[in-house]
PDB file of N, CA and C in Angstrom:
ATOM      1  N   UNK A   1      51.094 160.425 -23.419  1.00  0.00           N
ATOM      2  CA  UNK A   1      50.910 160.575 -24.840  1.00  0.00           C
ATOM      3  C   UNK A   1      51.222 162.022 -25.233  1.00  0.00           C
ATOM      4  N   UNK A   2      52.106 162.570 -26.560  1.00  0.00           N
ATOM      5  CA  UNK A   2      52.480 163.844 -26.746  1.00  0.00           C
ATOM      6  C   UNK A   2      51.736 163.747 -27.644  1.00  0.00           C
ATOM      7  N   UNK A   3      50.709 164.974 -28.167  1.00  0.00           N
ATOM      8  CA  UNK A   3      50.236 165.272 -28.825  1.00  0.00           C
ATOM      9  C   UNK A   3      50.874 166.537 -29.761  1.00  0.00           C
ATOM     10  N   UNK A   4      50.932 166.306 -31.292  1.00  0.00           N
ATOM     11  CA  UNK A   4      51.979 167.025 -32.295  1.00  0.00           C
ATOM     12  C   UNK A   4      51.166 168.084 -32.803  1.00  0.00           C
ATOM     13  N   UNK A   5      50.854 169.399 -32.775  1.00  0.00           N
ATOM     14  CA  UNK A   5      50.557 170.406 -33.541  1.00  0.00           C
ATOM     15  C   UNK A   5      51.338 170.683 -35.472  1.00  0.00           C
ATOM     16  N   UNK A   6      50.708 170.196 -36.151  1.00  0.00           N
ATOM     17  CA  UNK A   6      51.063 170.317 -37.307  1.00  0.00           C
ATOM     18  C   UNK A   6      50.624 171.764 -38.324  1.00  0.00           C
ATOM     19  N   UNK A   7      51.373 172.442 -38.822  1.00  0.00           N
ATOM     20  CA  UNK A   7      50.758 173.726 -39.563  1.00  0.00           C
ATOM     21  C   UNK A   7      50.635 173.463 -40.702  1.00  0.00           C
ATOM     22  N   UNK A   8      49.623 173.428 -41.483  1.00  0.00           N
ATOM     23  CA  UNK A   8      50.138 172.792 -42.886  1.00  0.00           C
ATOM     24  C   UNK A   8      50.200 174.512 -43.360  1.00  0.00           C
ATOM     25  N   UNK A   9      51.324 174.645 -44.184  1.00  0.00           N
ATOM     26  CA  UNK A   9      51.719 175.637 -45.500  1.00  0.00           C
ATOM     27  C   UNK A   9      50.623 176.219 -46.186  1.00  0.00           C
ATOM     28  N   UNK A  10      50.054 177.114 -46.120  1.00  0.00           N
ATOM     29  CA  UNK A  10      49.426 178.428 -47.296  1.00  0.00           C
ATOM     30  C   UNK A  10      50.679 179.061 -48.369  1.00  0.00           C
ATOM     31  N   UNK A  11      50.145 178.451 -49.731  1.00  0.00           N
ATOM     32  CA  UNK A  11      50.899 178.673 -50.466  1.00  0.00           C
ATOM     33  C   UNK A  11      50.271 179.920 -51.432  1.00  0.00           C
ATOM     34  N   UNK A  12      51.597 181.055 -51.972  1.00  0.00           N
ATOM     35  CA  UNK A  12      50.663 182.348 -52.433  1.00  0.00           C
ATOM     36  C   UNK A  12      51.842 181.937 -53.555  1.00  0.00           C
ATOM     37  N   UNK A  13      50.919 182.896 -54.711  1.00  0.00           N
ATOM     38  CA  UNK A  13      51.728 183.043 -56.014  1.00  0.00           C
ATOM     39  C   UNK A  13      52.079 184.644 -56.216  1.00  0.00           C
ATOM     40  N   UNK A  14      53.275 184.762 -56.971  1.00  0.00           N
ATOM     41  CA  UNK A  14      53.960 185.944 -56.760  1.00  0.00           C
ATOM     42  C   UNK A  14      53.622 186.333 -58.022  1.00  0.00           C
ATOM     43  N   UNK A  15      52.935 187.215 -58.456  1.00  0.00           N
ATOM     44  CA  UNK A  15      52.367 187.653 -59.800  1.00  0.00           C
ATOM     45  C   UNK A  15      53.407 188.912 -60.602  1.00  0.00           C
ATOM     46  N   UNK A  16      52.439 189.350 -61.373  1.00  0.00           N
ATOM     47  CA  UNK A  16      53.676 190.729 -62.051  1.00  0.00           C
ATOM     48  C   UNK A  16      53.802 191.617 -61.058  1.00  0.00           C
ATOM     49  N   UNK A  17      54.398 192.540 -61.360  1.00  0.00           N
ATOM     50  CA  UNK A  17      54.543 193.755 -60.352  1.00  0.00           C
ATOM     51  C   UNK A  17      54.876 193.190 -58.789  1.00  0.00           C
ATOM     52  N   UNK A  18      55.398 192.227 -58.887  1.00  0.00           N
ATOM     53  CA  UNK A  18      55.749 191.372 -57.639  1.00  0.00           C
ATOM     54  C   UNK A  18      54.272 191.409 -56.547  1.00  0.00           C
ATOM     55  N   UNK A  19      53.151 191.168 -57.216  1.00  0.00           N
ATOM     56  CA  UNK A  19      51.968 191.063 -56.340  1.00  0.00           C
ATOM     57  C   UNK A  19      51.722 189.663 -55.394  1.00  0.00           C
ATOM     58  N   UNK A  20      51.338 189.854 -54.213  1.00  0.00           N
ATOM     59  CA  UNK A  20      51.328 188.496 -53.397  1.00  0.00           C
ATOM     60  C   UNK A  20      49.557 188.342 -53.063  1.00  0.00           C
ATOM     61  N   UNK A  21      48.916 187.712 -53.773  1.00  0.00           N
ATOM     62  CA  UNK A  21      47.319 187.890 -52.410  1.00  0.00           C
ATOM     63  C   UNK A  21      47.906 186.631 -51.724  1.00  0.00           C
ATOM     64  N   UNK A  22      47.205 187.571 -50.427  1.00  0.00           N
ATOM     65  CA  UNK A  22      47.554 186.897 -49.385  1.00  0.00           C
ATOM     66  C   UNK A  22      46.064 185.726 -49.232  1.00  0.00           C
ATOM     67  N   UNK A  23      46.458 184.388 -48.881  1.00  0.00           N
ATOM     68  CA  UNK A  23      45.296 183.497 -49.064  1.00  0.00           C
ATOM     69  C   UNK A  23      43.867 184.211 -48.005  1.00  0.00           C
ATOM     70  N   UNK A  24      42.569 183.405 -47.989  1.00  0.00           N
ATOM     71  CA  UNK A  24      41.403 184.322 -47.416  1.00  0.00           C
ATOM     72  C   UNK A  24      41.337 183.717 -45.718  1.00  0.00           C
ATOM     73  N   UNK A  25      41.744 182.505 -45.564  1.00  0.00           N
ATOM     74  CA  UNK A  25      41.879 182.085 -44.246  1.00  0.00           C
ATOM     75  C   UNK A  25      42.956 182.441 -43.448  1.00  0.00           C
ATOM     76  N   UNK A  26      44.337 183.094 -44.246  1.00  0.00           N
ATOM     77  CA  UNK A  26      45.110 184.066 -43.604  1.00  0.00           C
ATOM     78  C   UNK A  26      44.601 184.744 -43.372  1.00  0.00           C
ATOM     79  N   UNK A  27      44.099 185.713 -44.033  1.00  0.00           N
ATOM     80  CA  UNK A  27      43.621 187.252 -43.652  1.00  0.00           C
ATOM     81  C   UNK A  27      43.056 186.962 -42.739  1.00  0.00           C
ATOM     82  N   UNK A  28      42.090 185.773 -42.938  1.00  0.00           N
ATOM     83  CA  UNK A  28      40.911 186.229 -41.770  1.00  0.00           C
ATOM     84  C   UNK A  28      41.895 185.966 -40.400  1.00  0.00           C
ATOM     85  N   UNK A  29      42.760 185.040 -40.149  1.00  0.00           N
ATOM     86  CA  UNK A  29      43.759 185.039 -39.315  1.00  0.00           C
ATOM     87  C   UNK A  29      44.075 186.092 -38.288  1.00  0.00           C
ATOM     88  N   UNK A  30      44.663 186.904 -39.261  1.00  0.00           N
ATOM     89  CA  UNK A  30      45.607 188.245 -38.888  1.00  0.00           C
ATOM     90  C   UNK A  30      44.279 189.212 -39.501  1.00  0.00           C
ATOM     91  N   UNK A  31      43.374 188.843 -39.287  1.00  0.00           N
ATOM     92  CA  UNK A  31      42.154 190.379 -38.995  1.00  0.00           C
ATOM     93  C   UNK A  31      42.482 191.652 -40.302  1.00  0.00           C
ATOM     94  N   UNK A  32      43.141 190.991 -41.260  1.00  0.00           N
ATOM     95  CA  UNK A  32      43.507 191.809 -42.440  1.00  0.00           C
ATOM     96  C   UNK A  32      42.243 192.096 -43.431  1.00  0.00           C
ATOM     97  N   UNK A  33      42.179 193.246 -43.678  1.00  0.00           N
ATOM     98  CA  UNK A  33      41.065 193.618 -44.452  1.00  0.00           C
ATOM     99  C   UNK A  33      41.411 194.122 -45.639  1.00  0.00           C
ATOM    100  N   UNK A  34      40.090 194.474 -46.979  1.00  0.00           N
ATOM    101  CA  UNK A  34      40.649 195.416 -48.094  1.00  0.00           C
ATOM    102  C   UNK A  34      41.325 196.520 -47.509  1.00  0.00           C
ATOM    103  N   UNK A  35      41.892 197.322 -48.205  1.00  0.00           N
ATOM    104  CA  UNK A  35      42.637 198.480 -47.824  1.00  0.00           C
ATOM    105  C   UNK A  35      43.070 198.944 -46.369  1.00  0.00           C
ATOM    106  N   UNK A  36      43.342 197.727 -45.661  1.00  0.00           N
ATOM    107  CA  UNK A  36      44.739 197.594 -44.839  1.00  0.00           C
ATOM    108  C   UNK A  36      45.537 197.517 -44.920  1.00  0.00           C
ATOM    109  N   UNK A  37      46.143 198.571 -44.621  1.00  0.00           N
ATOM    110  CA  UNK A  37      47.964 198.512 -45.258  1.00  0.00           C
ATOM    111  C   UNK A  37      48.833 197.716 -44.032  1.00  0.00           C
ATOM    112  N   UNK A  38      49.864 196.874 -44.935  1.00  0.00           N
ATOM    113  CA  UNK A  38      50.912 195.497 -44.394  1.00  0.00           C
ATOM    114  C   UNK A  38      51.830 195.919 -44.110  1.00  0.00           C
ATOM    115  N   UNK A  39      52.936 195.541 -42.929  1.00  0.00           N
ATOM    116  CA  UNK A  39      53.760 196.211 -42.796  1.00  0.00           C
ATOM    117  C   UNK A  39      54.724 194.796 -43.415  1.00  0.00           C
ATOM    118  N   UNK A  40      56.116 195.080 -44.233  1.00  0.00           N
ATOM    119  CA  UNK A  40      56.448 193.930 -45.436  1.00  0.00           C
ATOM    120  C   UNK A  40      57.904 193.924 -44.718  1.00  0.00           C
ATOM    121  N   UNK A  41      58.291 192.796 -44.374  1.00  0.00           N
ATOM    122  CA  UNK A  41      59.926 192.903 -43.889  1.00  0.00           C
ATOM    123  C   UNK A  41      60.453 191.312 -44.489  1.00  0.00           C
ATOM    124  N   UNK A  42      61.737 191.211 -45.409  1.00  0.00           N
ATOM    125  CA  UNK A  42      62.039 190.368 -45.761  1.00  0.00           C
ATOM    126  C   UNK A  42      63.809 190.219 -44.663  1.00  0.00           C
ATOM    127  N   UNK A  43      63.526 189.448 -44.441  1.00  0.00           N
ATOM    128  CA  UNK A  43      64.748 188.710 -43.835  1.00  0.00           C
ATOM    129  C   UNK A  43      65.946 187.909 -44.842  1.00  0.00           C
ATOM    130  N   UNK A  44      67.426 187.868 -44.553  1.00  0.00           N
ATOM    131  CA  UNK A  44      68.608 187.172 -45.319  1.00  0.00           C
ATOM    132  C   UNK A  44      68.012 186.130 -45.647  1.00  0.00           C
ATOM    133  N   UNK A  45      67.605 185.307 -44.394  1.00  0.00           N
ATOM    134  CA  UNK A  45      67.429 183.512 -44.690  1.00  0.00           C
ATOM    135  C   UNK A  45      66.127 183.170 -45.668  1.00  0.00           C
ATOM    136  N   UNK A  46      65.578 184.353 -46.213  1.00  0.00           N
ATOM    137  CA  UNK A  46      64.207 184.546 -47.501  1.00  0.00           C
ATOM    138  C   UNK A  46      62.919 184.327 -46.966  1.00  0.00           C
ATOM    139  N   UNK A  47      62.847 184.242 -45.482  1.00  0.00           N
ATOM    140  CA  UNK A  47      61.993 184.501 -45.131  1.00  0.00           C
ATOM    141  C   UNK A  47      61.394 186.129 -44.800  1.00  0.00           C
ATOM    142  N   UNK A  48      59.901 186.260 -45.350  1.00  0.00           N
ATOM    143  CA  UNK A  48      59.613 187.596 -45.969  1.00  0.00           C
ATOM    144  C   UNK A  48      58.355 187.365 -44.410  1.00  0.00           C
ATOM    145  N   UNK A  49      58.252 188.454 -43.741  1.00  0.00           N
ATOM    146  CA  UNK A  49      57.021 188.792 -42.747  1.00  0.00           C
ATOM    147  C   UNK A  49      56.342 189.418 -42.877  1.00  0.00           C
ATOM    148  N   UNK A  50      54.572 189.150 -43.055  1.00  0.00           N
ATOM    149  CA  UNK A  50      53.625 189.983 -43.477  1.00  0.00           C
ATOM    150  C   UNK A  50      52.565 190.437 -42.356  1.00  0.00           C
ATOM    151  N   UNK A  51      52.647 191.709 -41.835  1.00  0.00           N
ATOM    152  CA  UNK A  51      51.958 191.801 -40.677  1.00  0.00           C
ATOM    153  C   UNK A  51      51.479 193.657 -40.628  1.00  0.00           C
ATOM    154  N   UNK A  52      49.750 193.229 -40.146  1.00  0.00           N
ATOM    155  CA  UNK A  52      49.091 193.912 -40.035  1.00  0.00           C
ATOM    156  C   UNK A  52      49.235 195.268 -39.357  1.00  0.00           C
ATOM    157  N   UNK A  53      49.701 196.126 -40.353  1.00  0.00           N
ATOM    158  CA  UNK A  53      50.047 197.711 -39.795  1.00  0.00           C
ATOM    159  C   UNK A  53      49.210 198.582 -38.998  1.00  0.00           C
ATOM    160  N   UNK A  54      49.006 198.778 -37.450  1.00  0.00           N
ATOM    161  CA  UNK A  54      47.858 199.503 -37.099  1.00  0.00           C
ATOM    162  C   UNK A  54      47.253 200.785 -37.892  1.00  0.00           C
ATOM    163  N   UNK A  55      46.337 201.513 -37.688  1.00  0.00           N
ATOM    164  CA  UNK A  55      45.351 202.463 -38.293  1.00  0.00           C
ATOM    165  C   UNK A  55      45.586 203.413 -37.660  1.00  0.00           C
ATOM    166  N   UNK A  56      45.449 204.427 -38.044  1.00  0.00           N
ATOM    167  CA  UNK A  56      45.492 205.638 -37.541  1.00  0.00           C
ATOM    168  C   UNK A  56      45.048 205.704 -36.376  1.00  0.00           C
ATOM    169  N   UNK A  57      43.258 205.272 -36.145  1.00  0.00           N
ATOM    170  CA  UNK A  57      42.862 204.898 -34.897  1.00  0.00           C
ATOM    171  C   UNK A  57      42.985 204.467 -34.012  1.00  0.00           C
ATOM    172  N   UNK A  58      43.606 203.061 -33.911  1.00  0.00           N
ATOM    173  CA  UNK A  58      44.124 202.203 -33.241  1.00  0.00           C
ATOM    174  C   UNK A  58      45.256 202.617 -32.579  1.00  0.00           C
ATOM    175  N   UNK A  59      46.392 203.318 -32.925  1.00  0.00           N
ATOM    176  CA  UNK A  59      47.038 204.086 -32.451  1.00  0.00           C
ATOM    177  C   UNK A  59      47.126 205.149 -31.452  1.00  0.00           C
ATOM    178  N   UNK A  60      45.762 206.176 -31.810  1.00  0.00           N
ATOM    179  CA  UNK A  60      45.109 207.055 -31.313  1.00  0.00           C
ATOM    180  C   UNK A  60      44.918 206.948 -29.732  1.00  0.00           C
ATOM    181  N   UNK A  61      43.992 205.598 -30.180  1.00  0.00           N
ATOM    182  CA  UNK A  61      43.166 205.167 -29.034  1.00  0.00           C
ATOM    183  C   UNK A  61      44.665 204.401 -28.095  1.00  0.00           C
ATOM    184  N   UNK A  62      45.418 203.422 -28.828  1.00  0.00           N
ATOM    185  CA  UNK A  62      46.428 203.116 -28.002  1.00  0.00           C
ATOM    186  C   UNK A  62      47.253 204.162 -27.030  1.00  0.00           C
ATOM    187  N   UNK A  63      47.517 205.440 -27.663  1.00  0.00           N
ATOM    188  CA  UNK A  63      48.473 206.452 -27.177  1.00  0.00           C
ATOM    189  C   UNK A  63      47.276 207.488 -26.562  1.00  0.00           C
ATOM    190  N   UNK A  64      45.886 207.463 -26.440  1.00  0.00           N
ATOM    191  CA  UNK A  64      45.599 208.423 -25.457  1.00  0.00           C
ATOM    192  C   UNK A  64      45.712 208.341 -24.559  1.00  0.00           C
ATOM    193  N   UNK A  65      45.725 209.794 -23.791  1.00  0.00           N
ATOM    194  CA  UNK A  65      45.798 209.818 -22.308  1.00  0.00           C
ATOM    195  C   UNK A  65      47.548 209.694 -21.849  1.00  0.00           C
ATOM    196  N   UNK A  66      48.365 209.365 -22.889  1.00  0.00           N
ATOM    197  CA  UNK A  66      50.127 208.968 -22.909  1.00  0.00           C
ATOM    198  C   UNK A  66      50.469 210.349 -22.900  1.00  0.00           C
ATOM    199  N   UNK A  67      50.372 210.636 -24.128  1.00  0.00           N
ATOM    200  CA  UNK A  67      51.477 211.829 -24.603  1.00  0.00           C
ATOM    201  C   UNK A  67      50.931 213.594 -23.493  1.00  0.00           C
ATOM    202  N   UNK A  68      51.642 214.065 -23.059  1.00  0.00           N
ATOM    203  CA  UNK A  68      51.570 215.456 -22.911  1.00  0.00           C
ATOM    204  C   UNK A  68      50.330 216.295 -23.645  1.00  0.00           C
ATOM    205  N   UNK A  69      49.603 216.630 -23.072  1.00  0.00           N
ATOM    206  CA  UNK A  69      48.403 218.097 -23.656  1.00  0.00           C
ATOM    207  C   UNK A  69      49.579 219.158 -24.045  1.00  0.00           C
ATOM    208  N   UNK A  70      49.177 219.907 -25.049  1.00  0.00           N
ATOM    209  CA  UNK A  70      49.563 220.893 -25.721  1.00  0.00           C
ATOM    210  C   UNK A  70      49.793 222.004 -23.926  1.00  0.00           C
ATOM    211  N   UNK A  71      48.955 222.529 -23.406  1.00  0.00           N
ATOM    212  CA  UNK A  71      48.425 223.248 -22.942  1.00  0.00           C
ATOM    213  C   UNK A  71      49.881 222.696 -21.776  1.00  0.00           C
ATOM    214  N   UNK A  72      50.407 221.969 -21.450  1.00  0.00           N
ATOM    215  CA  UNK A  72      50.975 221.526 -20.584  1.00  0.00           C
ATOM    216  C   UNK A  72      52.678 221.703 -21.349  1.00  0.00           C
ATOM    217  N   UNK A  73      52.823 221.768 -22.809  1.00  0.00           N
ATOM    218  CA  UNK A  73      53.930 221.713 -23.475  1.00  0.00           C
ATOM    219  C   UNK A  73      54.067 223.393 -24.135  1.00  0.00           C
ATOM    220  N   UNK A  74      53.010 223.885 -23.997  1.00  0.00           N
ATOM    221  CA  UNK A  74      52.759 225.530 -24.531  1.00  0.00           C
ATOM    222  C   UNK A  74      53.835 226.429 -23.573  1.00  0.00           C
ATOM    223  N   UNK A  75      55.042 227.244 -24.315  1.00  0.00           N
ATOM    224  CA  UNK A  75      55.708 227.920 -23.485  1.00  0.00           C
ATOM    225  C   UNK A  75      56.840 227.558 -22.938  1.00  0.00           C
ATOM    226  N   UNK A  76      57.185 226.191 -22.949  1.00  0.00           N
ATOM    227  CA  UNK A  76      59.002 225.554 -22.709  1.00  0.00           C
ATOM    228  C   UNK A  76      59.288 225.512 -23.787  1.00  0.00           C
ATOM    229  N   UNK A  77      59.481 225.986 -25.229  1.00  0.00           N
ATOM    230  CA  UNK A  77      60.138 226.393 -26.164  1.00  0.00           C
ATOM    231  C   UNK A  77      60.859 227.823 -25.942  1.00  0.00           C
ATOM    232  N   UNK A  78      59.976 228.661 -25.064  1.00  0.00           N
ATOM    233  CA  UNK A  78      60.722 229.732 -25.495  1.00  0.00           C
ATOM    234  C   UNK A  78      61.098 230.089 -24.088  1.00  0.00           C
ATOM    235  N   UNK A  79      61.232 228.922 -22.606  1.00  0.00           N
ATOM    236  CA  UNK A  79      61.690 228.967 -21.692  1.00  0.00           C
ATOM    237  C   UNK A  79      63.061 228.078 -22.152  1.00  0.00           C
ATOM    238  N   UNK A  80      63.219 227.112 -22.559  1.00  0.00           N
ATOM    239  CA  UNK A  80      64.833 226.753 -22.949  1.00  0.00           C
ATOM    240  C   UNK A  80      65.137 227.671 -23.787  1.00  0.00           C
ATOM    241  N   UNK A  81      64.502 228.255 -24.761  1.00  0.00           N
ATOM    242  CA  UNK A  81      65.736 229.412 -25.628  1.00  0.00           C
ATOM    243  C   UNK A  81      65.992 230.201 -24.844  1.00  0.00           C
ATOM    244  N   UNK A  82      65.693 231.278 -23.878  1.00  0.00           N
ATOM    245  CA  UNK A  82      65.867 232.152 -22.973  1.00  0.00           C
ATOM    246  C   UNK A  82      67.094 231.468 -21.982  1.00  0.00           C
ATOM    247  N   UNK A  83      67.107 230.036 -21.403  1.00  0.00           N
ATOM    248  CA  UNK A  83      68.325 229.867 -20.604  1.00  0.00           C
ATOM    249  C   UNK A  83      69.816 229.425 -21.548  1.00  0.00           C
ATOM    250  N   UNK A  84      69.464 229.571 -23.355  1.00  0.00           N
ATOM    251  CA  UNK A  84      70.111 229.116 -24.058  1.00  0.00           C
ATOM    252  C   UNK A  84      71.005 230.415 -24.304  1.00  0.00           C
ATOM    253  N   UNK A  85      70.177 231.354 -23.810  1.00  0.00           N
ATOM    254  CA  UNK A  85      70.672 232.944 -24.343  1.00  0.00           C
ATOM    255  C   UNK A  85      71.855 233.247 -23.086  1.00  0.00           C
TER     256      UNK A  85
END
């Protein structure tokens, strides 16, 4: 027996100022909150993608411990200008 996954459609209305709310069982979906900013990409075929832009934090916390300490990058600025000379 195959069992069929069906999505039914959330339909949004496109208001003045080209405003979209996004329905409340989306959001809760995609973990979207008030004043979370969306990252908005519309595609040729008119399909438009609405997806949750990380936070400053989230980022933070994603990229610590990644990038180079200052203390480790302090001083090869003015060791490549010197072999530039």
């Amino acid at each position: 027996m195959q069992i069929r996954c069906v999505k039914i459609m959330t339909l949004a209305k496109v208001g003045k100022r080209g405003t979209v709310v996004i329905p409340s069982q989306e959001r809760k979906r995609a973990e979207i909150q008030e004043g979370d900013y969306v990252e908005v990409t519309a595609r040729e075929s008119g399909l438009i993608l609405i997806r949750k832009a990380p936070s400053l934090k989230e980022i933070q916390t994603k990229m610590a411990g990644k990038l180079p300490q200052w203390s480790e990058l302090e001083g090869k600025a003015d060791e490549l200008l010197e072999k530039e000379a």
